[in-house]
C-alpha atoms as a PDB file:
ATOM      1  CA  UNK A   1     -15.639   8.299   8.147  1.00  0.00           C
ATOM      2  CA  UNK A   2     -12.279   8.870   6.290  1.00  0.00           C
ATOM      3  CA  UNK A   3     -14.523  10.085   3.347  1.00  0.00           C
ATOM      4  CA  UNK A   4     -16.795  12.359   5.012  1.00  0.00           C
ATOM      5  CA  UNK A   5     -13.584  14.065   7.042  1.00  0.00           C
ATOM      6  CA  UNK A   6     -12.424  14.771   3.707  1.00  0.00           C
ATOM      7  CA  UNK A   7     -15.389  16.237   1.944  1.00  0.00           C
ATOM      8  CA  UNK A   8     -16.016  18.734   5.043  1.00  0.00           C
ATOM      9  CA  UNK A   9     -12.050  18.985   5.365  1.00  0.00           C
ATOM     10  CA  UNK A  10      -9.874  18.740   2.325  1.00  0.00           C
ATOM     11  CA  UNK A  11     -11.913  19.518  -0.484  1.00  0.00           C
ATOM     12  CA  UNK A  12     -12.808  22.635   0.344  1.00  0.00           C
ATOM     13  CA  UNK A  13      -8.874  23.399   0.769  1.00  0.00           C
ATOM     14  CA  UNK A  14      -8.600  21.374  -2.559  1.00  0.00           C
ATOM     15  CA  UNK A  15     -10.813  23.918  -4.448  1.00  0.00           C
ATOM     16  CA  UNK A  16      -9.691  26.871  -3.081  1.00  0.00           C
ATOM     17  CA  UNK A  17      -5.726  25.757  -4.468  1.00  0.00           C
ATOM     18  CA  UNK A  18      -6.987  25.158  -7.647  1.00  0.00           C
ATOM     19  CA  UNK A  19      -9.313  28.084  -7.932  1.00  0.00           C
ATOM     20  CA  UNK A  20      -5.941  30.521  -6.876  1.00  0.00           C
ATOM     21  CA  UNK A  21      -3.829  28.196  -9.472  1.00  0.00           C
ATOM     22  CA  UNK A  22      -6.226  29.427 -12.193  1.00  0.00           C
ATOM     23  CA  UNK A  23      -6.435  32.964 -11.563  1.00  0.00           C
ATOM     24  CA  UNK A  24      -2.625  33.152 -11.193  1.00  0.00           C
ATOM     25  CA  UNK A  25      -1.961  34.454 -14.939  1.00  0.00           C
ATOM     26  CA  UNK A  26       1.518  33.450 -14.093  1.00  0.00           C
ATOM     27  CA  UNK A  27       4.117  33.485 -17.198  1.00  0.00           C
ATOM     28  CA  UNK A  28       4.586  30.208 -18.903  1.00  0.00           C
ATOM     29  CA  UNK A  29       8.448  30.089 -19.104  1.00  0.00           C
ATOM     30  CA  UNK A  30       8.763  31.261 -15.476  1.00  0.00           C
ATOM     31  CA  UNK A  31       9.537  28.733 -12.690  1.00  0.00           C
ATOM     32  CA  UNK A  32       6.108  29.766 -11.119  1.00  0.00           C
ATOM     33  CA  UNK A  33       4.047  29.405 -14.541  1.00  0.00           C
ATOM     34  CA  UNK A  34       5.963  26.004 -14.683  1.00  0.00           C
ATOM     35  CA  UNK A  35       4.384  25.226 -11.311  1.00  0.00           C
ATOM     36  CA  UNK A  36       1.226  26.346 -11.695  1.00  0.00           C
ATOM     37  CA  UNK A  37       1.137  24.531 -15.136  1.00  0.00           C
ATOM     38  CA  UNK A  38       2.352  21.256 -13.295  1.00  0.00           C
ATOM     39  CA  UNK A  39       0.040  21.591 -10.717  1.00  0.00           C
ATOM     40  CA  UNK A  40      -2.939  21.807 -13.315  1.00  0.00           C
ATOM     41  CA  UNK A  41      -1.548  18.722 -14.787  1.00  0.00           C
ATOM     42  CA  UNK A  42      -2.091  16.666 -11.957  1.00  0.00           C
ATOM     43  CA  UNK A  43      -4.954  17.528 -10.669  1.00  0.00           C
ATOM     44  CA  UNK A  44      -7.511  14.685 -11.668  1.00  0.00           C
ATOM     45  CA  UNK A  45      -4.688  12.482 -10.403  1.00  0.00           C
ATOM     46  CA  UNK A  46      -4.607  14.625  -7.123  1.00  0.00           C
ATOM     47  CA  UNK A  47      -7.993  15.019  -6.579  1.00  0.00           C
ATOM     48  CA  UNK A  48      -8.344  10.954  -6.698  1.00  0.00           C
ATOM     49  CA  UNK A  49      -7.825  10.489  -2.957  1.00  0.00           C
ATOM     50  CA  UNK A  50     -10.850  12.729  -2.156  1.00  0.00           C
ATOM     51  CA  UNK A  51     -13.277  10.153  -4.333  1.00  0.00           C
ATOM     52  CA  UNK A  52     -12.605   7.081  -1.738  1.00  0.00           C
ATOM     53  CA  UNK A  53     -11.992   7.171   1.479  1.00  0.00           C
ATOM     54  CA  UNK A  54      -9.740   4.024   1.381  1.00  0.00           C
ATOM     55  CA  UNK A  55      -7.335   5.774  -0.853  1.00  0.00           C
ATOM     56  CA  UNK A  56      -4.148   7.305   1.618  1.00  0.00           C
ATOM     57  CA  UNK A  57      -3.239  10.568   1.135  1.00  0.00           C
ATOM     58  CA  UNK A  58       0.365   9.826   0.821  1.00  0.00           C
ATOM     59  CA  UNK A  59       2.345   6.812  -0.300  1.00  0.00           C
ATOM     60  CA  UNK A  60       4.503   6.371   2.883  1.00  0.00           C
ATOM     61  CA  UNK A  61       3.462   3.171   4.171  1.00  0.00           C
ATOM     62  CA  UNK A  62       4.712   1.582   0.400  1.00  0.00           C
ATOM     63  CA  UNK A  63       7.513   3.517   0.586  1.00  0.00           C
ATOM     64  CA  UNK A  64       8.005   1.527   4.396  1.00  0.00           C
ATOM     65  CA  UNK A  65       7.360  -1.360   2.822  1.00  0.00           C
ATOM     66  CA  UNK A  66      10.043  -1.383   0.224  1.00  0.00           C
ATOM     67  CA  UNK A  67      12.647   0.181   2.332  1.00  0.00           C
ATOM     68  CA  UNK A  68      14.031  -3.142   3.736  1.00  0.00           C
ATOM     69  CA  UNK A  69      14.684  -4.313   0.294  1.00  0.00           C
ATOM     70  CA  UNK A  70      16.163  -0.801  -1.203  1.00  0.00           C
ATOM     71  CA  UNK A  71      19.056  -1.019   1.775  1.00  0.00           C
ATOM     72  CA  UNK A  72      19.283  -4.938   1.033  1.00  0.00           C
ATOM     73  CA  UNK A  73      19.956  -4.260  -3.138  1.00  0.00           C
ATOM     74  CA  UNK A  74      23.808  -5.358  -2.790  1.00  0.00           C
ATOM     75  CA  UNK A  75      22.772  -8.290  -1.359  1.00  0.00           C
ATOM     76  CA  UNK A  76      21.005  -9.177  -4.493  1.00  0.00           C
ATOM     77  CA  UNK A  77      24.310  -9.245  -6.512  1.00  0.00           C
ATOM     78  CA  UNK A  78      24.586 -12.902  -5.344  1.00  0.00           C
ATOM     79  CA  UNK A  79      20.687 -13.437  -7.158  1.00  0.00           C
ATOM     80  CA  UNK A  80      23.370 -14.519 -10.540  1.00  0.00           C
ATOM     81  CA  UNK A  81      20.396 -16.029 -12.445  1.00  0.00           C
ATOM     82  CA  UNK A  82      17.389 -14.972 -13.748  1.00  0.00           C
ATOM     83  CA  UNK A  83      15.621 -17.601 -11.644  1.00  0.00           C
ATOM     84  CA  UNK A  84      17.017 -17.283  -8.337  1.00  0.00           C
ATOM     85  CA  UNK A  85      16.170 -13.216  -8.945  1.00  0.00           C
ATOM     86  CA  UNK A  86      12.668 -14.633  -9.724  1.00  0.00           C
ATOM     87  CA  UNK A  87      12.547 -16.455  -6.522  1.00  0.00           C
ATOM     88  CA  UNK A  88      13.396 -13.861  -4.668  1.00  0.00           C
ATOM     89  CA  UNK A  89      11.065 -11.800  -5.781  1.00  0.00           C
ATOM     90  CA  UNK A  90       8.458 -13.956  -4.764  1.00  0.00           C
ATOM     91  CA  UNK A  91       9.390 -14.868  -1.193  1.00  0.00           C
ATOM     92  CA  UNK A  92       9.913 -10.777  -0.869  1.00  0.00           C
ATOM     93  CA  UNK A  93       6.887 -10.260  -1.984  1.00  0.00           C
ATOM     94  CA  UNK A  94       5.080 -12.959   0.157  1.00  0.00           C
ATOM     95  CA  UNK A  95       6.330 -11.415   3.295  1.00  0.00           C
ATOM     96  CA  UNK A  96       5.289  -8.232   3.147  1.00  0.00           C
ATOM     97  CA  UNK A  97       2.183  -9.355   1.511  1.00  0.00           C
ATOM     98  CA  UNK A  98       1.934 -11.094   4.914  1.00  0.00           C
ATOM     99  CA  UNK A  99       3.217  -8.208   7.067  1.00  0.00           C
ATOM    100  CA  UNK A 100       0.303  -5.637   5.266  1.00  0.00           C
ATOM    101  CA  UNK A 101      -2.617  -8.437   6.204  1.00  0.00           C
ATOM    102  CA  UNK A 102      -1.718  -8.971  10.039  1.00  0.00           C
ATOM    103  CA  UNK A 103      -0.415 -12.601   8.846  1.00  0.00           C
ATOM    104  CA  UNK A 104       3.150 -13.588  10.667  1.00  0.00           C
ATOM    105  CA  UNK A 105       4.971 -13.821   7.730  1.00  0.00           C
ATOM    106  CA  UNK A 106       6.951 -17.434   9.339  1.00  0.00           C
ATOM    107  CA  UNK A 107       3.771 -19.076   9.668  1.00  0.00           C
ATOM    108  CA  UNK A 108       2.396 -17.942   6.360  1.00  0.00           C
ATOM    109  CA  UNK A 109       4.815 -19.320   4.780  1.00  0.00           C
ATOM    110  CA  UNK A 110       5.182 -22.269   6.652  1.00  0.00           C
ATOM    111  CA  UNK A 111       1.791 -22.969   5.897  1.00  0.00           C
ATOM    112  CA  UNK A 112       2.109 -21.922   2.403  1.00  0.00           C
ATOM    113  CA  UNK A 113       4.919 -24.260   1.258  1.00  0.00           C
ATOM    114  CA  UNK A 114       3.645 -27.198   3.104  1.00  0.00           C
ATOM    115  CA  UNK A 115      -0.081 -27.102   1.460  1.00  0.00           C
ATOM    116  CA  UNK A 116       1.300 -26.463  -2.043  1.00  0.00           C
ATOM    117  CA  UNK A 117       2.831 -29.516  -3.199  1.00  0.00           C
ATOM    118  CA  UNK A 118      -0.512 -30.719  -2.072  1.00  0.00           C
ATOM    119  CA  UNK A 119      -2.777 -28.851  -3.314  1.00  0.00           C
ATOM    120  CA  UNK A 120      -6.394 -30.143  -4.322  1.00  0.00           C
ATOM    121  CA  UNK A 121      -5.568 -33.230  -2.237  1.00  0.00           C
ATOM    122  CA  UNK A 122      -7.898 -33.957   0.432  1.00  0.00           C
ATOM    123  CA  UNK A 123      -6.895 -32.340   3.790  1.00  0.00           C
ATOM    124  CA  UNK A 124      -5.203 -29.727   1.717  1.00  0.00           C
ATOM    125  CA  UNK A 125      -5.765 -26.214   0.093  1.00  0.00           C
ATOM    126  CA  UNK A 126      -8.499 -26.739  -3.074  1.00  0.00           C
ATOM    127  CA  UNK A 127      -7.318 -23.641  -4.813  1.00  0.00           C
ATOM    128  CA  UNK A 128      -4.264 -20.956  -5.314  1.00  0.00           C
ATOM    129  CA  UNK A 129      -7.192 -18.506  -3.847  1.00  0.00           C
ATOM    130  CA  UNK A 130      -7.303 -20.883  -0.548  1.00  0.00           C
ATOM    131  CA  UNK A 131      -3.774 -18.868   0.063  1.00  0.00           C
ATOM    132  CA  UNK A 132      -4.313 -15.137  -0.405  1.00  0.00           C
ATOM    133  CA  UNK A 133      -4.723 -13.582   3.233  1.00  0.00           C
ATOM    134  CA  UNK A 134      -8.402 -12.917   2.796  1.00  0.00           C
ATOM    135  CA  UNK A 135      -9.280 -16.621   2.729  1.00  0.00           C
ATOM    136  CA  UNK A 136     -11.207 -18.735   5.287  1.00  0.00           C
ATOM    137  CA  UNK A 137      -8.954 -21.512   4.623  1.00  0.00           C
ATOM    138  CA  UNK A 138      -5.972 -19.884   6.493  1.00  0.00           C
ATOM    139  CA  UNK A 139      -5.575 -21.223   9.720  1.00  0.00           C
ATOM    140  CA  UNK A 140      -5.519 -19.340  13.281  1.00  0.00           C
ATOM    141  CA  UNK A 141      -1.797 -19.457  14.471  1.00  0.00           C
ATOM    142  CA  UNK A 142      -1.233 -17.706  11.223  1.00  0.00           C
ATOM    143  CA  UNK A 143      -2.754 -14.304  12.056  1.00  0.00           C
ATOM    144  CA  UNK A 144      -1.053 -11.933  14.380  1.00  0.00           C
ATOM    145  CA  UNK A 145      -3.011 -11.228  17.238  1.00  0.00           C
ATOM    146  CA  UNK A 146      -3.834  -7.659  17.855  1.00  0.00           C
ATOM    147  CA  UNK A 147      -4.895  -6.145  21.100  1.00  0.00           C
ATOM    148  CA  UNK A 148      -9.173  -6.072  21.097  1.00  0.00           C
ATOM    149  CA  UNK A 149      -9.365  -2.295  21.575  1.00  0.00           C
ATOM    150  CA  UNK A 150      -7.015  -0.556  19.353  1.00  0.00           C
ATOM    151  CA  UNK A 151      -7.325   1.652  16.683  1.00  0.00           C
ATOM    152  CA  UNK A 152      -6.525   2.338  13.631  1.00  0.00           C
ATOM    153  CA  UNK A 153      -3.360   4.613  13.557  1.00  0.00           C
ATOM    154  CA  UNK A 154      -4.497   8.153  12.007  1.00  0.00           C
ATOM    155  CA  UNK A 155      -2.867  11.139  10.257  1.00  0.00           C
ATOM    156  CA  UNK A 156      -1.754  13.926  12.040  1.00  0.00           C
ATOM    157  CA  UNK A 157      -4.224  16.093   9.431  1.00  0.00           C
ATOM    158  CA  UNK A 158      -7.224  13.398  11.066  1.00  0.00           C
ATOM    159  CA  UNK A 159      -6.828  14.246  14.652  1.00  0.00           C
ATOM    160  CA  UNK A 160      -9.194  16.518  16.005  1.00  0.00           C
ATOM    161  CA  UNK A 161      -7.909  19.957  16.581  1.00  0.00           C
END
């Protein structure tokens, strides 16, 4: 759907840039040559999100994502070891791994740091893979649940007109 939108949408838009960006015959040394070089630069990179439709546009949700932890950075004076930084690291990155799959991020790592001492035991996770969000080994009360008819959230540039 996403795709489609963007083939009938964007790319059109997309070409039309590009195709004004190379008739522009600006000046190199002039701050709109510099632009209009810079914007030739990057357009394979650009042009990326119109390939798959589960690309985003924009990188706002990571930039969400990371937020917490940018305003948190003095509190990570007190991470005085290479291995406590380490640590942290990886329970950050566990909850918001957990927050991004619908997982409450408490449970999941409840669940987490009980089954891994025991893991391959019988009664117990088999594998590290057993743990990553998409398994079938993760148990209900972990997931979030969401109300049955909502959708997903779109872009202002998705909405219909």
């Amino acid at each position: 759907m996403r795709y489609n939108n963007r083939e009938l949408k964007s790319r059109p838009v997309f070409n039309e840039f590009y195709k004004w960006i190379e008739d522009l015959n600006a000046l190199p040394n002039t701050l709109l040559g510099k632009a209009a070089h810079y914007a030739l630069s990057q357009k394979k990179y650009l042009g990326r999100y119109l390939l798959d439709g589960r690309l985003e546009i924009s990188n706002n949700r990571a930039e969400r994502s990371i937020k917490p932890f940018v305003i948190g950075r003095k509190n990570w004076l007190f991470s005085n070891t290479p291995g406590g930084a380490r640590a942290s690291a990886i329970y950050y990155s566990l909850i918001i791994t957990a927050k991004e799959n619908g997982l409450n991020p408490f449970e999941y790592l409840t669940w987490i740091l009980t089954n891994m001492p025991n893991l391959g035991k019988p009664g117990y996770a088999i594998s590290i893979t057993d743990f990553l969000p998409n398994s079938g080994k993760i148990p209900k009360k972990v997931f979030i649940s969401m109300p049955k008819n909502k959708e997903t959230e779109k872009y202002a540039w998705e909405e219909k007109q």
